[in-house]
C-alpha atoms as a PDB file:
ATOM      1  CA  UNK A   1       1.653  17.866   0.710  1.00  0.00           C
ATOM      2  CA  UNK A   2       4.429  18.479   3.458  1.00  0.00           C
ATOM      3  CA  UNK A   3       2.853  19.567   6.861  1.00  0.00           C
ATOM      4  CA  UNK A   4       1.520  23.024   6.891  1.00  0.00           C
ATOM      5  CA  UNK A   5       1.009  23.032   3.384  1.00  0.00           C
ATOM      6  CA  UNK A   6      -2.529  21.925   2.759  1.00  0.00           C
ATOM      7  CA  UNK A   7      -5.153  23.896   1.267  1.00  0.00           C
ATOM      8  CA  UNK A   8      -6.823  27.108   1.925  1.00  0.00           C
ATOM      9  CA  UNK A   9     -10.022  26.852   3.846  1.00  0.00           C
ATOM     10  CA  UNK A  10     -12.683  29.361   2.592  1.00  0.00           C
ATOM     11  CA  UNK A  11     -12.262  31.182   5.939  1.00  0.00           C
ATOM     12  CA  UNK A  12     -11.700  34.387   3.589  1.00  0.00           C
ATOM     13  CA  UNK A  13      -7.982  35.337   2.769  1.00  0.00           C
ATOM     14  CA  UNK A  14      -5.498  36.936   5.652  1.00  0.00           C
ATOM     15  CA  UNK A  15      -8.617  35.960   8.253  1.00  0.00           C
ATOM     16  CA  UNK A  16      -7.368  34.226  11.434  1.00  0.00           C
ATOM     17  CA  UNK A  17      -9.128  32.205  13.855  1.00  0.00           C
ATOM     18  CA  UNK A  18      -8.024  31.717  17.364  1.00  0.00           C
ATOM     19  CA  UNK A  19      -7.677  27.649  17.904  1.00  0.00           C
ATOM     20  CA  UNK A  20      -6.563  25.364  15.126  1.00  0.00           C
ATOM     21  CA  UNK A  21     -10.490  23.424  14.574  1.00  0.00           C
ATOM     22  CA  UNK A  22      -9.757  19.812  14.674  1.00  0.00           C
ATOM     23  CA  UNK A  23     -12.336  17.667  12.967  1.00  0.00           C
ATOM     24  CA  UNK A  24     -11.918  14.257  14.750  1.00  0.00           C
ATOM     25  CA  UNK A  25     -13.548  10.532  15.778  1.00  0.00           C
ATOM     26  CA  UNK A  26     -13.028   9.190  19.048  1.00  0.00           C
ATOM     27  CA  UNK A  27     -12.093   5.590  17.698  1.00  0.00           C
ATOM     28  CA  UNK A  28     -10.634   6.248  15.139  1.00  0.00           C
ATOM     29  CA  UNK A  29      -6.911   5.457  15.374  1.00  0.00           C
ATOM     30  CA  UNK A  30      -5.747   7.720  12.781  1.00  0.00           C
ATOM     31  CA  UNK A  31      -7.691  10.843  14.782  1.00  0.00           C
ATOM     32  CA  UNK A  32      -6.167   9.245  17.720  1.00  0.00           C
ATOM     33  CA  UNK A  33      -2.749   9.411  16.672  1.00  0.00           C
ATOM     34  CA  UNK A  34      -3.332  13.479  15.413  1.00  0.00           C
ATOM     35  CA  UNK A  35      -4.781  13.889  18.702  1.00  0.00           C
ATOM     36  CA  UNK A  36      -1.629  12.406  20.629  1.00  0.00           C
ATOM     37  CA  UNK A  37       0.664  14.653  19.362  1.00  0.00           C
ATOM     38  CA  UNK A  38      -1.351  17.827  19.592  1.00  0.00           C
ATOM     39  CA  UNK A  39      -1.947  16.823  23.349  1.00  0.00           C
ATOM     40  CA  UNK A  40       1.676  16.375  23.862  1.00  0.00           C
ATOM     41  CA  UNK A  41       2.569  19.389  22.090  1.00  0.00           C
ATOM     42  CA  UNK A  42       0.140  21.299  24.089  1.00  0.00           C
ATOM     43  CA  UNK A  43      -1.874  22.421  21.165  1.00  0.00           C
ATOM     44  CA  UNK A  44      -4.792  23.749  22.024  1.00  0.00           C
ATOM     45  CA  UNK A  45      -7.711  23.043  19.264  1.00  0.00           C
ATOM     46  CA  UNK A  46     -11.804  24.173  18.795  1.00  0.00           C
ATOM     47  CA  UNK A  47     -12.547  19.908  18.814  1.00  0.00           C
ATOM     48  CA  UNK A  48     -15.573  19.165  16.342  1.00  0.00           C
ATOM     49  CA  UNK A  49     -16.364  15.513  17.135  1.00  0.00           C
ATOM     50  CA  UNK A  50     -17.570  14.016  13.960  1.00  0.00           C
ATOM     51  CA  UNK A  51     -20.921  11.311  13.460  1.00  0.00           C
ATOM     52  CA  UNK A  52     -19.243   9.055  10.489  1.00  0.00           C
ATOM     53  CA  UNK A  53     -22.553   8.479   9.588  1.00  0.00           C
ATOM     54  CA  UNK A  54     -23.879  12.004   9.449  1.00  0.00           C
ATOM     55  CA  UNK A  55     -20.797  13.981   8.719  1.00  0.00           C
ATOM     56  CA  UNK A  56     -21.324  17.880   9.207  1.00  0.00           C
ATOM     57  CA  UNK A  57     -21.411  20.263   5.441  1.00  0.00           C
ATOM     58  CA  UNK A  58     -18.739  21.982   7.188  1.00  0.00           C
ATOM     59  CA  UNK A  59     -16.197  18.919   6.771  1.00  0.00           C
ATOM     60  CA  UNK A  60     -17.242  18.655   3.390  1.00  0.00           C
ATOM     61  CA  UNK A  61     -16.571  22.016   2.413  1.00  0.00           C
ATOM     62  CA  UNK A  62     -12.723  21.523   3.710  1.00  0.00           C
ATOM     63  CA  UNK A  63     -12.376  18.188   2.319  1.00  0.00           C
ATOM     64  CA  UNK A  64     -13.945  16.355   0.238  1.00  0.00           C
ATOM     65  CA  UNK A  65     -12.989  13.050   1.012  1.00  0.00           C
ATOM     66  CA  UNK A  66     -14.691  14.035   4.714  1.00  0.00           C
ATOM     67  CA  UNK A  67     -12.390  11.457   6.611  1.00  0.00           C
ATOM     68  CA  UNK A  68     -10.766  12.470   9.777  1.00  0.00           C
ATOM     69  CA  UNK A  69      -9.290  14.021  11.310  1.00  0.00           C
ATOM     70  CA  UNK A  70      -8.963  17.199   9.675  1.00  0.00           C
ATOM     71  CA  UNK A  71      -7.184  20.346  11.136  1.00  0.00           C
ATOM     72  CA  UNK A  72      -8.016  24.036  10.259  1.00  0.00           C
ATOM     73  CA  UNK A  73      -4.917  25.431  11.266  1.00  0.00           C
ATOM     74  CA  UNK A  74      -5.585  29.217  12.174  1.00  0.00           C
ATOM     75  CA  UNK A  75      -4.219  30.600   8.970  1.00  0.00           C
ATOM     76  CA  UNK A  76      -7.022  28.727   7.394  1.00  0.00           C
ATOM     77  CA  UNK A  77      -4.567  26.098   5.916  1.00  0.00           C
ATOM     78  CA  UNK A  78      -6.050  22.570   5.496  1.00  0.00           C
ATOM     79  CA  UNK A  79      -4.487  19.577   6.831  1.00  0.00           C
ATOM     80  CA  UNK A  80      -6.578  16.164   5.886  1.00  0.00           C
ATOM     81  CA  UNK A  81      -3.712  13.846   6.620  1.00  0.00           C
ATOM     82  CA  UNK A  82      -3.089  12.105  10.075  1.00  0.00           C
ATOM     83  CA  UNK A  83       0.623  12.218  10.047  1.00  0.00           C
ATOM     84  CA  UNK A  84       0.739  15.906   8.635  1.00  0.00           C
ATOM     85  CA  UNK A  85      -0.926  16.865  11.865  1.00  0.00           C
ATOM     86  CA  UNK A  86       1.472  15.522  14.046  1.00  0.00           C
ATOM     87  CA  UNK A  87       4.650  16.525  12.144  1.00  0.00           C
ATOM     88  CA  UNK A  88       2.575  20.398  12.302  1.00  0.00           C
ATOM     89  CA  UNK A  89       2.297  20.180  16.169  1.00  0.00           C
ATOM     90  CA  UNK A  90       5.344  18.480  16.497  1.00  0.00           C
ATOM     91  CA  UNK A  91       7.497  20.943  14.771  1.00  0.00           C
ATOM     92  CA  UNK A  92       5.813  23.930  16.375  1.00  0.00           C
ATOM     93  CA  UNK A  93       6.322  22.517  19.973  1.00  0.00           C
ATOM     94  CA  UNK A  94       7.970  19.292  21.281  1.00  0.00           C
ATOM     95  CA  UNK A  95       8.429  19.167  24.775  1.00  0.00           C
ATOM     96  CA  UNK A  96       9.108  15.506  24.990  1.00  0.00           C
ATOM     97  CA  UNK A  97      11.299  15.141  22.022  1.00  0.00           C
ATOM     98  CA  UNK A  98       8.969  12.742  19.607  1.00  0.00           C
ATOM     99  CA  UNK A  99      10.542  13.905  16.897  1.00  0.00           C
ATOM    100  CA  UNK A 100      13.435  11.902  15.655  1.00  0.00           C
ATOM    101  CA  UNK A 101      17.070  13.433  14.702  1.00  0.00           C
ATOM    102  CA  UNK A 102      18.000  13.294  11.738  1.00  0.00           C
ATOM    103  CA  UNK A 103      17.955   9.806   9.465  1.00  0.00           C
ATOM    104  CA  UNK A 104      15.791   8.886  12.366  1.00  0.00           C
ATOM    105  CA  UNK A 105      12.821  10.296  11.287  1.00  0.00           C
ATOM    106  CA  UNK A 106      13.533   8.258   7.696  1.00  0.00           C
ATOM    107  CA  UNK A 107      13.672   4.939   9.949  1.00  0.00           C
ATOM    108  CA  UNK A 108      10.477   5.707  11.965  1.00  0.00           C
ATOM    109  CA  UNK A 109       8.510   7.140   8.694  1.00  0.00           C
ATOM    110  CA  UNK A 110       9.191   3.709   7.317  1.00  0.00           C
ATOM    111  CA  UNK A 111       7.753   1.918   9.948  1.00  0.00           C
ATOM    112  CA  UNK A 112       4.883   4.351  10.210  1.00  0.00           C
ATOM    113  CA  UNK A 113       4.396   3.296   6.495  1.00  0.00           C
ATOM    114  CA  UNK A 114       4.799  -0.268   7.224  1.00  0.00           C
ATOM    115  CA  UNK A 115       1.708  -0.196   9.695  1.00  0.00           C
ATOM    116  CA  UNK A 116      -0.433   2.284   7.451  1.00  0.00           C
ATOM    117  CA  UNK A 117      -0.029   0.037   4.443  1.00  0.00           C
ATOM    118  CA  UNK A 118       0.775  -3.408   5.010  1.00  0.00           C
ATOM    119  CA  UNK A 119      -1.001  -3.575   8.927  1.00  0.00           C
ATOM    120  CA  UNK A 120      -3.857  -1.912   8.481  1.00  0.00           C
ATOM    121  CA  UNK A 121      -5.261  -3.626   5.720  1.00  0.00           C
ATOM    122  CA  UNK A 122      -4.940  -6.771   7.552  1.00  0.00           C
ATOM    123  CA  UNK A 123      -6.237  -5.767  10.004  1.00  0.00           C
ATOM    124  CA  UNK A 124      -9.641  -4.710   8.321  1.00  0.00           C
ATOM    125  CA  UNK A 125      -9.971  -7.825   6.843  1.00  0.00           C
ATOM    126  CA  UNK A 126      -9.424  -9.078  10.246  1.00  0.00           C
ATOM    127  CA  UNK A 127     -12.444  -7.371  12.100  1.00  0.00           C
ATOM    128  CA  UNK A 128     -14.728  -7.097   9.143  1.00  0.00           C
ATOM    129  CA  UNK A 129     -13.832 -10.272   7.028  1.00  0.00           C
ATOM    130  CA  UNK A 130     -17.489  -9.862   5.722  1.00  0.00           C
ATOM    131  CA  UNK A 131     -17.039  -7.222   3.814  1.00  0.00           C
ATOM    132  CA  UNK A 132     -14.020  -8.696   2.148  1.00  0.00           C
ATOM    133  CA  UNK A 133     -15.742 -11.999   1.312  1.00  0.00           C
ATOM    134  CA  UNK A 134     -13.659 -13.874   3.186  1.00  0.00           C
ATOM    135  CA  UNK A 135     -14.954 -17.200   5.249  1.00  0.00           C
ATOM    136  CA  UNK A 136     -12.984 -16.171   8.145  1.00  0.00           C
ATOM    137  CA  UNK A 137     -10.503 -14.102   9.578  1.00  0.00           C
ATOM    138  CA  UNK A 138      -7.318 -16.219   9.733  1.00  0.00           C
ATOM    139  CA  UNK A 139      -5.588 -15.751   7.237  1.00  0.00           C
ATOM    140  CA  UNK A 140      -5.504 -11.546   7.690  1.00  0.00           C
ATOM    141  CA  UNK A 141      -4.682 -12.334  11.343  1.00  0.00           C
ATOM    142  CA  UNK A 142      -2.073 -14.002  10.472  1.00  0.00           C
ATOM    143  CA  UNK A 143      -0.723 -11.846   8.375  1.00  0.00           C
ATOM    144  CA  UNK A 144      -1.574  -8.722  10.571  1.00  0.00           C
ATOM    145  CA  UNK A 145       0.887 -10.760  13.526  1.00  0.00           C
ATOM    146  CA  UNK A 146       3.673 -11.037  11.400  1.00  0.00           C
ATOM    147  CA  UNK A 147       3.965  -7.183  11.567  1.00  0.00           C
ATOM    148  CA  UNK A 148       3.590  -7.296  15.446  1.00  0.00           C
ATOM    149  CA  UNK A 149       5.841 -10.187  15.993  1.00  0.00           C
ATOM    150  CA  UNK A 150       8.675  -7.713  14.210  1.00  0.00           C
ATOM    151  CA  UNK A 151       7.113  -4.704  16.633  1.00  0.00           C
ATOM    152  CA  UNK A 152       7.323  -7.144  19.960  1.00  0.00           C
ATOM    153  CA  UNK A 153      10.828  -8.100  18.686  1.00  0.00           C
ATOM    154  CA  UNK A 154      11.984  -4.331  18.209  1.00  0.00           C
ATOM    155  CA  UNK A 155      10.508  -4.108  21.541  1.00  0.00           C
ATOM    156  CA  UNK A 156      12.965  -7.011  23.079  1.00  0.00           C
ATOM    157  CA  UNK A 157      15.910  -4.317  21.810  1.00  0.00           C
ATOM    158  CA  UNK A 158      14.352  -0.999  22.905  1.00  0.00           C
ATOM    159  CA  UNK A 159      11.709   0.353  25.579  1.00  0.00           C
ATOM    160  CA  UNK A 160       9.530   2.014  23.175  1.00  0.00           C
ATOM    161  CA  UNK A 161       9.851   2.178  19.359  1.00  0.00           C
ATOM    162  CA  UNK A 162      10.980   5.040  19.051  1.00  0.00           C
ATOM    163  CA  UNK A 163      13.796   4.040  21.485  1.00  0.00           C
ATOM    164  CA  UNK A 164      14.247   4.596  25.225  1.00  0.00           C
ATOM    165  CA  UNK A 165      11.484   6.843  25.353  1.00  0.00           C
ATOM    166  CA  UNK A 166       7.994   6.960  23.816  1.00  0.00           C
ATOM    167  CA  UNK A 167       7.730   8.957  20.724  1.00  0.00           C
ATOM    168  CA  UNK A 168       6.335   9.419  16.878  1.00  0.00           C
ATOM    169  CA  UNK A 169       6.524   6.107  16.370  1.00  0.00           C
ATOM    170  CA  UNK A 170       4.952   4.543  19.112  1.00  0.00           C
ATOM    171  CA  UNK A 171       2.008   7.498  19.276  1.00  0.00           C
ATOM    172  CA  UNK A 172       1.212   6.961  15.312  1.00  0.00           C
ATOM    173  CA  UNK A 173       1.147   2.983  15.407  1.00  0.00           C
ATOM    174  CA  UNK A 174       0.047   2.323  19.057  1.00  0.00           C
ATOM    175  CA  UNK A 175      -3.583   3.344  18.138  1.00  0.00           C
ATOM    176  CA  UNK A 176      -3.915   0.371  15.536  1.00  0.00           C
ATOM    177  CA  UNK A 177      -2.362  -2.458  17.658  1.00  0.00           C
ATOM    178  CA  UNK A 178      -5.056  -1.262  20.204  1.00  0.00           C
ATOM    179  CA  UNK A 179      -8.041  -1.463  17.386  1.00  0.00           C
ATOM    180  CA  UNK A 180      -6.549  -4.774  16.688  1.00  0.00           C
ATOM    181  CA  UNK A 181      -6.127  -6.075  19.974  1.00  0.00           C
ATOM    182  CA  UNK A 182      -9.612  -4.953  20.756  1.00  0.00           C
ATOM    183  CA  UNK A 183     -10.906  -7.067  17.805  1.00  0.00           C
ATOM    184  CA  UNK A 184     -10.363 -10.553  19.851  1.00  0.00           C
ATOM    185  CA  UNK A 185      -8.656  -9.809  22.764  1.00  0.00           C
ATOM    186  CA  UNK A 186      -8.512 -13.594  24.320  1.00  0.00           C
ATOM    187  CA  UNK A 187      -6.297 -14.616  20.799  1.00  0.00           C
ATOM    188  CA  UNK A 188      -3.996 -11.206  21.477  1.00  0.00           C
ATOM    189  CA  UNK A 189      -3.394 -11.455  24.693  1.00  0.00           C
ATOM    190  CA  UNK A 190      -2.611 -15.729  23.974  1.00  0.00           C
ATOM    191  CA  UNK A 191       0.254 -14.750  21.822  1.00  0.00           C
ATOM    192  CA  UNK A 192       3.934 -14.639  22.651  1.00  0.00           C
ATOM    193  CA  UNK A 193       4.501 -11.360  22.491  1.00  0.00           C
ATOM    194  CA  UNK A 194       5.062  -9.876  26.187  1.00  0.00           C
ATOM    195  CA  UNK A 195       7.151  -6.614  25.156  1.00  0.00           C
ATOM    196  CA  UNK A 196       3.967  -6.024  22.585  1.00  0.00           C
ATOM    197  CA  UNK A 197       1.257  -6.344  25.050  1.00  0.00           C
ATOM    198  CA  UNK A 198       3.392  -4.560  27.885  1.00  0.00           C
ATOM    199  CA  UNK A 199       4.205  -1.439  25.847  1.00  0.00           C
ATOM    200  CA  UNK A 200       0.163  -1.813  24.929  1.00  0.00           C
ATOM    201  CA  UNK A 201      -1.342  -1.923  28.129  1.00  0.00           C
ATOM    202  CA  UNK A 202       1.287   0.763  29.350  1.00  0.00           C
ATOM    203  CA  UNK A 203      -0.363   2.930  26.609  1.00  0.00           C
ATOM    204  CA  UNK A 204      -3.939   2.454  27.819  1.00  0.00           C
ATOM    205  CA  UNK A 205      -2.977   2.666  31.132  1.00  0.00           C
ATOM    206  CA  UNK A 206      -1.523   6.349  30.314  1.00  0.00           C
ATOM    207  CA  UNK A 207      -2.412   9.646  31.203  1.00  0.00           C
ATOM    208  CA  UNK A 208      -2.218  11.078  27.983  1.00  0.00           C
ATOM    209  CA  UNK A 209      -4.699   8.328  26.457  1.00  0.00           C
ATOM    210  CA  UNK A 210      -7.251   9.004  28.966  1.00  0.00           C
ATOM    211  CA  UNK A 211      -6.606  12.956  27.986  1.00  0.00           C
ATOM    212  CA  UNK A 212      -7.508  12.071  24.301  1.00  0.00           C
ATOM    213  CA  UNK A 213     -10.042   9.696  24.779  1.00  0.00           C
ATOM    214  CA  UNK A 214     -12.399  12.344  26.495  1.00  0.00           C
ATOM    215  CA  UNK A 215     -15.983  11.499  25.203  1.00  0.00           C
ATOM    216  CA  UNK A 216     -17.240  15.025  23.763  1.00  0.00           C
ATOM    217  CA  UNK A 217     -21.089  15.481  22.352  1.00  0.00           C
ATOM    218  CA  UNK A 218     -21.144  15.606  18.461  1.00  0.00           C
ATOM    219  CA  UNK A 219     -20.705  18.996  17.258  1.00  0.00           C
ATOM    220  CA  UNK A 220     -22.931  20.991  15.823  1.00  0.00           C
ATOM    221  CA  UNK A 221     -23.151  24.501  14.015  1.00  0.00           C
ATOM    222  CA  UNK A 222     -23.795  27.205  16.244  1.00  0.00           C
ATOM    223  CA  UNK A 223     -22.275  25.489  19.448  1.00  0.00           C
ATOM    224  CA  UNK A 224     -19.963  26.652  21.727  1.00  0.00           C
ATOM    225  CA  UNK A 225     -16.074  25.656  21.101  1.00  0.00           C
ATOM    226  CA  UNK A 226     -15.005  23.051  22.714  1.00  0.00           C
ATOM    227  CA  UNK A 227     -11.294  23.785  23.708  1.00  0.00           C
ATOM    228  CA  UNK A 228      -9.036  20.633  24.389  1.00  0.00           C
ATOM    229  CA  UNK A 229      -5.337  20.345  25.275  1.00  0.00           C
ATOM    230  CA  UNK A 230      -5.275  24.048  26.981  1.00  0.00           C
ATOM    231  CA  UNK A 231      -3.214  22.257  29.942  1.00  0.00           C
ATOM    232  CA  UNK A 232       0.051  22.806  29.051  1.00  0.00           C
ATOM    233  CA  UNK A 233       1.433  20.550  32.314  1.00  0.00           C
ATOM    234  CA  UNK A 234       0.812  17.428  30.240  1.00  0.00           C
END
């Protein structure tokens, strides 16, 4: 489904609500990334900070898979995928043109793709090789740096990759380099990749990451919202 196109939430037809109700994770990097472009759109959103382990009915009711993050958009329209949610806020505000002209957004979609389905599997075998019933994590790792040796060489040719400034492409791939970073640090930060770890550390050094990493209290029914992203000076 194309962004804004999800399903109906059973919010009752032609009913409104006032915020767009974000269902999101702290860690995880695909909330992150929905997160970074409603900040930077200056969306604001009713957060609902989910417990993985002890996921609200509400989430269920919307989605069934019950994976964030999950947007409610005020229409009552469902949006369960991470990159749907930024092309929504994206294409409803972009201050600081993330979007991509024309065959650009083809070139950074492929990338995006390229992280989402050749990255991040290696890099789950790489933090939980356990579960994968592998001895170790080497050979993942491995794997996993051949895609960040390409993103530290794109980085040699560019500031960010999305191009002189930071943009989709950076925001929807920056929060899985972190995870993997993160997962052995000392080995990361050993590699020859100085345009990588600079555009990394950059990104944790940020503003706007401190702004979505906010620590909120799991929600629960009958709570007050919690508002987020109502600054617009971002």
């Amino acid at each position: 489904m194309g962004p804004g196109q999800g399903a109906r939430a059973g919010l009752g037809w032609g009913i409104q609500i006032s915020h767009p109700i974000l269902y999101s994770f702290r860690r995880c990097p695909y909330a992150m990334r929905a997160r970074l472009a409603l900040a930077v759109s200056g969306q604001p959103c009713e957060l609902r900070e989910v417990v993985l382990s002890h996921k609200p009915a509400a989430l269920q009711q919307v989605s069934a898979k019950a994976t964030v993050p999950v947007l409610i958009d005020p229409y009552g329209h469902v949006l369960k995928e991470s990159l749907d949610i930024m092309l929504w806020a994206l294409q409803r505000r972009d201050p600081l043109n993330w979007l991509p002209a024309d065959d650009g957004l083809t070139d950074a979609m492929g990338l995006i793709r390229r992280c989402d389905h050749e990255f991040k599997p290696q890099l789950d075998r790489t933090k939980y090789p356990n579960r994968f019933d592998l001895a170790d994590a080497s050979e993942p790792r491995d794997k996993a740096g051949a895609f960040l040796a390409d993103l530290n060489q794109r980085l040699t040719e560019a500031a960010c990759l999305s191009g002189a400034h930071w943009g989709l492409t950076d925001a929807a791939i920056a929060p899985f380099v972190r995870q993997f970073a993160h997962t052995d640090s000392v080995w990361f930060a050993s590699q020859a990749w100085p345009r990588l770890q600079a555009w990394l550390a950059s990104f944790e050094g940020s503003a706007l990451f401190q702004l979505v990493m906010v620590k909120y209290p799991p929600w629960q029914v009958g709570q007050a919202q919690t508002l987020i992203f109502t600054d617009p000076a971002l």
